[in-house]
Structures are given as structure tokens and as C-alpha cells.
N, C-alpha and C. Protein backbone atom coordinates (compact mmCIF):
# COMPACT_ATOMS: atom_id res chain seq x y z
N UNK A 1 100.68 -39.78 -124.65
CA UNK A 1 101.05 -41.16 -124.82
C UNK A 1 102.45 -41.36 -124.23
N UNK A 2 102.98 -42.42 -123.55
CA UNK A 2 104.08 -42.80 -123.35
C UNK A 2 105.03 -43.11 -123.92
N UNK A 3 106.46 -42.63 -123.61
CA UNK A 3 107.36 -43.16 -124.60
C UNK A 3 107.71 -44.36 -123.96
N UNK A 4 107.89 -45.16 -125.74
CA UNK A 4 108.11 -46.60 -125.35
C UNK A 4 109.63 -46.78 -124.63
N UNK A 5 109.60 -47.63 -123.45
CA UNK A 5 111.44 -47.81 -122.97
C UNK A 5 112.27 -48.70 -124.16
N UNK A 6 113.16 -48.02 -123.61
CA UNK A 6 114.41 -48.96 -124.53
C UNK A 6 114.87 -49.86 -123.88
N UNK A 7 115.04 -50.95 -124.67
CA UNK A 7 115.54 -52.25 -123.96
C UNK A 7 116.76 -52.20 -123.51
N UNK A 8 116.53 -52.90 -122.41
CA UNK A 8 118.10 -53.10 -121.92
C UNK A 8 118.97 -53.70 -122.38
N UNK A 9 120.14 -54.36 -121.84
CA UNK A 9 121.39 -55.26 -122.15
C UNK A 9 120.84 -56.24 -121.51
N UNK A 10 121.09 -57.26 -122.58
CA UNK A 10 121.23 -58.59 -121.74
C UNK A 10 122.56 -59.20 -121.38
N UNK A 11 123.42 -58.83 -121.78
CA UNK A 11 125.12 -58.71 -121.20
C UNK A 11 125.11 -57.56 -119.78
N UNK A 12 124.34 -56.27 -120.38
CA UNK A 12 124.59 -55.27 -118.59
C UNK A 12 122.89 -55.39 -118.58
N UNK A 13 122.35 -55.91 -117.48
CA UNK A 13 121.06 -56.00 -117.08
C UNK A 13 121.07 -54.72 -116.29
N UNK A 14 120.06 -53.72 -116.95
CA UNK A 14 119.45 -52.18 -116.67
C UNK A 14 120.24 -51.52 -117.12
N UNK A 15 121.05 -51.25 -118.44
CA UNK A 15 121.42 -50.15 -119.04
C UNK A 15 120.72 -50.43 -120.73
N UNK A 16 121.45 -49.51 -121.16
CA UNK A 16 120.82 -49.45 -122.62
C UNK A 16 121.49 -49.89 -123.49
N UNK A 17 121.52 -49.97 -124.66
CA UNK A 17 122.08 -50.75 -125.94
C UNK A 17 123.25 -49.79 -126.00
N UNK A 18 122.98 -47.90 -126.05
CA UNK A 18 124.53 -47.26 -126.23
C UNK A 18 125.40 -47.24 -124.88
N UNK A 19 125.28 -47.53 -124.39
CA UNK A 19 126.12 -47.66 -123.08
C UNK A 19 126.78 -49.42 -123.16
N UNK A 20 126.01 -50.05 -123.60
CA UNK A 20 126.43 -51.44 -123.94
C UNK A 20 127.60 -51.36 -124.91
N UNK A 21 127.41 -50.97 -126.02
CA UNK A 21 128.31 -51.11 -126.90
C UNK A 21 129.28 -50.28 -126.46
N UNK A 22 128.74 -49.25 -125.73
CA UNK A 22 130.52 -48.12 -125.41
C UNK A 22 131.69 -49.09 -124.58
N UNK A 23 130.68 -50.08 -123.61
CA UNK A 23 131.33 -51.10 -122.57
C UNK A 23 132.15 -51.77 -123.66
N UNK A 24 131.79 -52.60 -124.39
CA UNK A 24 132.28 -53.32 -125.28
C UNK A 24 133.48 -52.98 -126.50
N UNK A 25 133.31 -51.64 -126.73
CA UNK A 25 134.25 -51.04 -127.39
C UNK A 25 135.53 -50.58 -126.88
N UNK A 26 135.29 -50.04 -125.25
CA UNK A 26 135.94 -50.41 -124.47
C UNK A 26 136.99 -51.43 -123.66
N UNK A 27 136.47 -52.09 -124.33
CA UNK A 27 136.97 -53.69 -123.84
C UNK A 27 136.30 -54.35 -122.48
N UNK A 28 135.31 -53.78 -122.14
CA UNK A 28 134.45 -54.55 -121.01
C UNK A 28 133.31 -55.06 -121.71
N UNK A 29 133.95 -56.71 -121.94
CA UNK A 29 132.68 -57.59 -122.64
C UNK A 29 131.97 -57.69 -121.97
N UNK A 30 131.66 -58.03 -120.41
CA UNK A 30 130.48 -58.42 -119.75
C UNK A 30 130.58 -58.29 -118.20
N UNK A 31 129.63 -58.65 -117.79
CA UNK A 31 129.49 -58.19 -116.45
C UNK A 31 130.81 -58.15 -115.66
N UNK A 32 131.36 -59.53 -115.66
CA UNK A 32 132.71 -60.16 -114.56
C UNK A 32 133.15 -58.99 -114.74
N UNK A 33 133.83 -58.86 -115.94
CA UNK A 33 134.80 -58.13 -116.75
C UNK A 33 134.60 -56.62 -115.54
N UNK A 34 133.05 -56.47 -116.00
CA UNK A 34 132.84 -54.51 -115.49
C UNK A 34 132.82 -54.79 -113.30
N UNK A 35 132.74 -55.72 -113.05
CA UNK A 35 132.58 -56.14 -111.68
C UNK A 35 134.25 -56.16 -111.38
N UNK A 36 135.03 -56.37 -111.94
CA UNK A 36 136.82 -56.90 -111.93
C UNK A 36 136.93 -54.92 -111.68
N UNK A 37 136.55 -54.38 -113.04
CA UNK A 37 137.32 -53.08 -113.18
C UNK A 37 136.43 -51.84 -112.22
N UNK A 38 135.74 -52.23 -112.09
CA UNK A 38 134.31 -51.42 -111.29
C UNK A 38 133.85 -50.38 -111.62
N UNK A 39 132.68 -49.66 -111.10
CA UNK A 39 132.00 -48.95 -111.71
C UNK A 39 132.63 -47.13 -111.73
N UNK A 40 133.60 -46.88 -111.05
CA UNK A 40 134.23 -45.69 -111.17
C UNK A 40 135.11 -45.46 -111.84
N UNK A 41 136.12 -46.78 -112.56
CA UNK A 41 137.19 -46.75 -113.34
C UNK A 41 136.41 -47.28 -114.84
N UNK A 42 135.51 -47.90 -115.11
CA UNK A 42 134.52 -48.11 -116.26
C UNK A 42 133.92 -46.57 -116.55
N UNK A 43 133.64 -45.63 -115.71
CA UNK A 43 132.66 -44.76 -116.38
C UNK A 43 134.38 -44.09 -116.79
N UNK A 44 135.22 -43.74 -115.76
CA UNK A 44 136.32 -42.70 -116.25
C UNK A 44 137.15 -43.21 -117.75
N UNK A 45 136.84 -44.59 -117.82
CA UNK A 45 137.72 -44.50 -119.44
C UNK A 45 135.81 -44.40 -120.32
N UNK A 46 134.93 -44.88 -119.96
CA UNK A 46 134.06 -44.28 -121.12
C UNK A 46 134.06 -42.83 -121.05
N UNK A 47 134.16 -41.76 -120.17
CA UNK A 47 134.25 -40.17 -119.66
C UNK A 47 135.61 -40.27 -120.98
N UNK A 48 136.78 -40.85 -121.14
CA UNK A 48 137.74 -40.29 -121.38
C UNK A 48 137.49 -40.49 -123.17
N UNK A 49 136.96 -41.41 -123.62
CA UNK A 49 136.74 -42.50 -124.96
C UNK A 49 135.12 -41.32 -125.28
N UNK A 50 134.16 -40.64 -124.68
CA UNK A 50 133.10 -40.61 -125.11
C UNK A 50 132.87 -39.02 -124.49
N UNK A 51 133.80 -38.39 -123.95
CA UNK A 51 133.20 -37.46 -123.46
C UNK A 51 132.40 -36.86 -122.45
N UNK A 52 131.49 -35.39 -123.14
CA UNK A 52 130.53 -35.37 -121.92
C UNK A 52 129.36 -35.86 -122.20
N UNK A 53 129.44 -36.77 -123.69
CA UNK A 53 127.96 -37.89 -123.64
C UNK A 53 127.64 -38.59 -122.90
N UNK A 54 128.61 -39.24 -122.00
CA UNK A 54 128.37 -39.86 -120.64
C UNK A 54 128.40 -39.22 -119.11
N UNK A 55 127.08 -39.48 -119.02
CA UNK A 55 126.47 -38.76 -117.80
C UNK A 55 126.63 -39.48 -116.20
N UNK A 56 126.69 -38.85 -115.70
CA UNK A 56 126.33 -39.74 -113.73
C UNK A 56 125.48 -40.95 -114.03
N UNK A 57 124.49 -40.49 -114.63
CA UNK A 57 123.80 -41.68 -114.76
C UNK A 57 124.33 -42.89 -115.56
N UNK A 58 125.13 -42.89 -116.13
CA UNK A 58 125.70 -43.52 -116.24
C UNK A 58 126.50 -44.77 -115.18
N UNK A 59 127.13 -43.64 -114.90
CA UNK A 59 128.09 -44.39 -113.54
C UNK A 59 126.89 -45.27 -112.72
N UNK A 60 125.59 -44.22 -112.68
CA UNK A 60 125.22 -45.08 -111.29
C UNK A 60 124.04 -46.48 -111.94
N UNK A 61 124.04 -46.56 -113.31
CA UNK A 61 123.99 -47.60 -113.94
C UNK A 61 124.78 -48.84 -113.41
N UNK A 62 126.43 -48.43 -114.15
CA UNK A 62 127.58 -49.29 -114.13
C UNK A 62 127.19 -49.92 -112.46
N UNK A 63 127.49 -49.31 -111.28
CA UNK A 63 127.12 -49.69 -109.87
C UNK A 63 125.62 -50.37 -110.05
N UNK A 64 125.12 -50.26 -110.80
CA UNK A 64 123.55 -50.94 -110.19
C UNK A 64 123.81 -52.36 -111.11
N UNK A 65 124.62 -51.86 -112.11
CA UNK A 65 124.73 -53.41 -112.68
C UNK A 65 125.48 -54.39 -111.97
N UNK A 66 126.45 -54.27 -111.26
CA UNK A 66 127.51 -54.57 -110.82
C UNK A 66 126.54 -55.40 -109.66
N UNK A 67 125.52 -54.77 -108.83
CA UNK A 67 125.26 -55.05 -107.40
C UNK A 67 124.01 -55.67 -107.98
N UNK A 68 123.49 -56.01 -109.14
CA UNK A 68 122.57 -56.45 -109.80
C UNK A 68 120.86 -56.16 -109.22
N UNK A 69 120.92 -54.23 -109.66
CA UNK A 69 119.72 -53.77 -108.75
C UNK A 69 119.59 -52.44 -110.00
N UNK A 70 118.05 -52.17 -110.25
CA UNK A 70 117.91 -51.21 -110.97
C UNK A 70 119.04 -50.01 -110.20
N UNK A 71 119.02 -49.06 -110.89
CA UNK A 71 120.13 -47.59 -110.58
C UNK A 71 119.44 -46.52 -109.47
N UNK A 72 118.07 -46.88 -110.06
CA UNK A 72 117.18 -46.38 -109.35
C UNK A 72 117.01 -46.66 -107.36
N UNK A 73 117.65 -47.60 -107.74
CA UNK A 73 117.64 -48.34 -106.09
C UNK A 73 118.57 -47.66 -104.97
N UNK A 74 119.70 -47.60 -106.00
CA UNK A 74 121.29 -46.92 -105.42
C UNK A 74 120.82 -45.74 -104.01
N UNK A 75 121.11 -46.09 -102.58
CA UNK A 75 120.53 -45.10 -102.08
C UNK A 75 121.57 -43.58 -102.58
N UNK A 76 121.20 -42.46 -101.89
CA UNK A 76 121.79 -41.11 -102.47
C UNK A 76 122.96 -41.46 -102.19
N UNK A 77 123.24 -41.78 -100.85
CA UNK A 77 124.78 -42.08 -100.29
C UNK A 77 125.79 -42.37 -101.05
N UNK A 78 125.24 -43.69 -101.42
CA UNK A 78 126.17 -44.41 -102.53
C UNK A 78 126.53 -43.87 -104.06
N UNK A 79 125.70 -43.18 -104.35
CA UNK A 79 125.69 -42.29 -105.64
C UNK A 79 126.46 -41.12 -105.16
N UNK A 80 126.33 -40.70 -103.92
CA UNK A 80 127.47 -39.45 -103.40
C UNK A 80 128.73 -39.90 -103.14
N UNK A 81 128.81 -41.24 -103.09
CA UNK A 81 130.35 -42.15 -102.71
C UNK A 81 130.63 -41.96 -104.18
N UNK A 82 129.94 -42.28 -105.06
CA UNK A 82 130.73 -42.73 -106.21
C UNK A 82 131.12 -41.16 -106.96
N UNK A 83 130.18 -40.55 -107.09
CA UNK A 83 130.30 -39.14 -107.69
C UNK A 83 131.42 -38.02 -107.01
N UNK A 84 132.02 -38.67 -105.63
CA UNK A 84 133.25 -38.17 -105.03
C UNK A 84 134.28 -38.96 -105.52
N UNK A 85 134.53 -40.13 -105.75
CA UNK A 85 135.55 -40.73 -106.09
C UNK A 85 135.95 -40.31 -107.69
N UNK A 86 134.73 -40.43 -108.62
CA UNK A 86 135.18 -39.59 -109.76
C UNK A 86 135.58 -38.19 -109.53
N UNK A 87 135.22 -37.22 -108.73
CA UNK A 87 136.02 -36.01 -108.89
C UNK A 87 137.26 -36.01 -108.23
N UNK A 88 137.43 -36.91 -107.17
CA UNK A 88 138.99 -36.82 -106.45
C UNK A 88 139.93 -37.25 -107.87
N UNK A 89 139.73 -38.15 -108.64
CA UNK A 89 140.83 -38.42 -109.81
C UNK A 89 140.64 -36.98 -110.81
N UNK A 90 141.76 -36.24 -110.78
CA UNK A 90 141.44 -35.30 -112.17
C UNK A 90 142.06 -35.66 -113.42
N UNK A 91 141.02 -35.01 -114.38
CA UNK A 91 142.29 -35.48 -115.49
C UNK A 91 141.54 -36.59 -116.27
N UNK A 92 141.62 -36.85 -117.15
CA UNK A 92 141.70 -37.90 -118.34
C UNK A 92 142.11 -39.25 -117.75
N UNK A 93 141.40 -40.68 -117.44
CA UNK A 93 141.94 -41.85 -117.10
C UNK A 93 142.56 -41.95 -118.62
N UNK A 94 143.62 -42.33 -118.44
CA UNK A 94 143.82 -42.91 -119.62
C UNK A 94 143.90 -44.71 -119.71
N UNK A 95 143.69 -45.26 -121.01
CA UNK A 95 143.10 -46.64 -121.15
C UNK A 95 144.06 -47.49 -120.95
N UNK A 96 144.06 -48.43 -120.05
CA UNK A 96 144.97 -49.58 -120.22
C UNK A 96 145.65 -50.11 -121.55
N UNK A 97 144.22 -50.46 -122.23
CA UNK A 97 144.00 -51.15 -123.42
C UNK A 97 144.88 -50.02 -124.43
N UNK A 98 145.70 -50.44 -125.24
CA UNK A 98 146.41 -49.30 -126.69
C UNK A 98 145.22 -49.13 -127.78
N UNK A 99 144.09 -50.28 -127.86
CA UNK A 99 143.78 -50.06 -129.11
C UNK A 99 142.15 -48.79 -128.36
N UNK A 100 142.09 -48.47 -127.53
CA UNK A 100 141.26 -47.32 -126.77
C UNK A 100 142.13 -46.21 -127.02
N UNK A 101 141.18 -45.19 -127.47
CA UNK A 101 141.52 -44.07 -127.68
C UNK A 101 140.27 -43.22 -128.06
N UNK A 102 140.49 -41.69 -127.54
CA UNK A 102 139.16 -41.07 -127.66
C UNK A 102 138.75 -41.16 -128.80
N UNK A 103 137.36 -40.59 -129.46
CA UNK A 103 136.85 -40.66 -129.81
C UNK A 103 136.95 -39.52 -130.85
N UNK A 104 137.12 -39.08 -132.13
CA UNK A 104 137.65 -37.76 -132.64
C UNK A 104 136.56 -37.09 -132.78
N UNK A 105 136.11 -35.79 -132.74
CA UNK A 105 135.01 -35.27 -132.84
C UNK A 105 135.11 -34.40 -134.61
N UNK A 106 134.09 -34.87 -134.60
CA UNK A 106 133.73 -34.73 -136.10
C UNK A 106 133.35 -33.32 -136.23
């Protein structure tokens, strides 16, 4: 039998409800917002706030939302553009925002 999908965001059209709320906790209420800061500096403060719970796929979410196209679409290229620009920054982004801060592990 199939597993049922999880619904998306209707604030990020093609991601999921925990990636939604990480945006939001974040301080990226909605699309403009994640289109202003873009999809390589959005995944590096959720990377910095969430760890290694956030995956590439992630990122290449954030970009598919942004260009308003499943992630799935992203040719390799562009997923190799973005997955170089996160490793050229090392290190911890740290958050604009003061009231962001990692996440304590329990």
C-alpha cells in the first residue's frame, strides 16, 4: 500500500508542514520574505537553528519554492550551484534576527 503524502504549505507551495514552521520560527513568514533572503542563506540559518535534521533536500525545496516549481524539477546543475555555494561558506551562519538561536539538544 502507499504511503499517504504529506501536505504541503500553503505559505511555501511544495514543502512540508516541518520545514514550514522551521521557516517561520526563523523569521521567514512567507514566500517574499524566503525570495528577499534566498534559498542558500534560508537553509544555512535553518542548518545553524536545526542542525543535521535539515537535509539538501531541503535547500533544493527552498529554490523550488522560490522559482515556484516542484524540487523535483531543479535541473542537477542548479542543485550543484546551490550545494557549492553552501560549502564555500564554512562555519555556522549566524542569525540576523537575536531572538534565533540554536536549538538545545535534549
Amino acid at each position: 500500500m502507499a504511503k499517504p503524502r504529506t501536505p504541503t504549505s500553503a505559505i511555501f507551495p511544495g514543502i512540508g508542514p516541518v520545514t514550514e514552521r522551521r521557516l517561520i520560527e526563523i523569521g521567514v513568514k512567507d514566500r517574499a520574505a524566503l525570495k528577499k533572503l534566498g534559498a542558500v542563506k534560508a537553509y544555512r540559518r535553518l542548518r545553524f537553528r536545526y542542525g543535521k535534521d535539515v537535509t539538501l533536500n531541503a535547500l533544493y525545496g527552498l529554490e523550488a519554492v522560490i522559482l515556484g516549481c516542484d524540487w523535483r524539477q531543479l535541473p542537477d546543475s542548479r542543485k550543484t550551484e546551490l550545494k557549492r555555494a553552501v560549502e564555500q561558506e564554512k562555519g555556522p551562519s549566524p542569525p540576523t534576527d537575536p531572538r534565533i538561536s540554536r536549538r538545545s539538544e535534549d
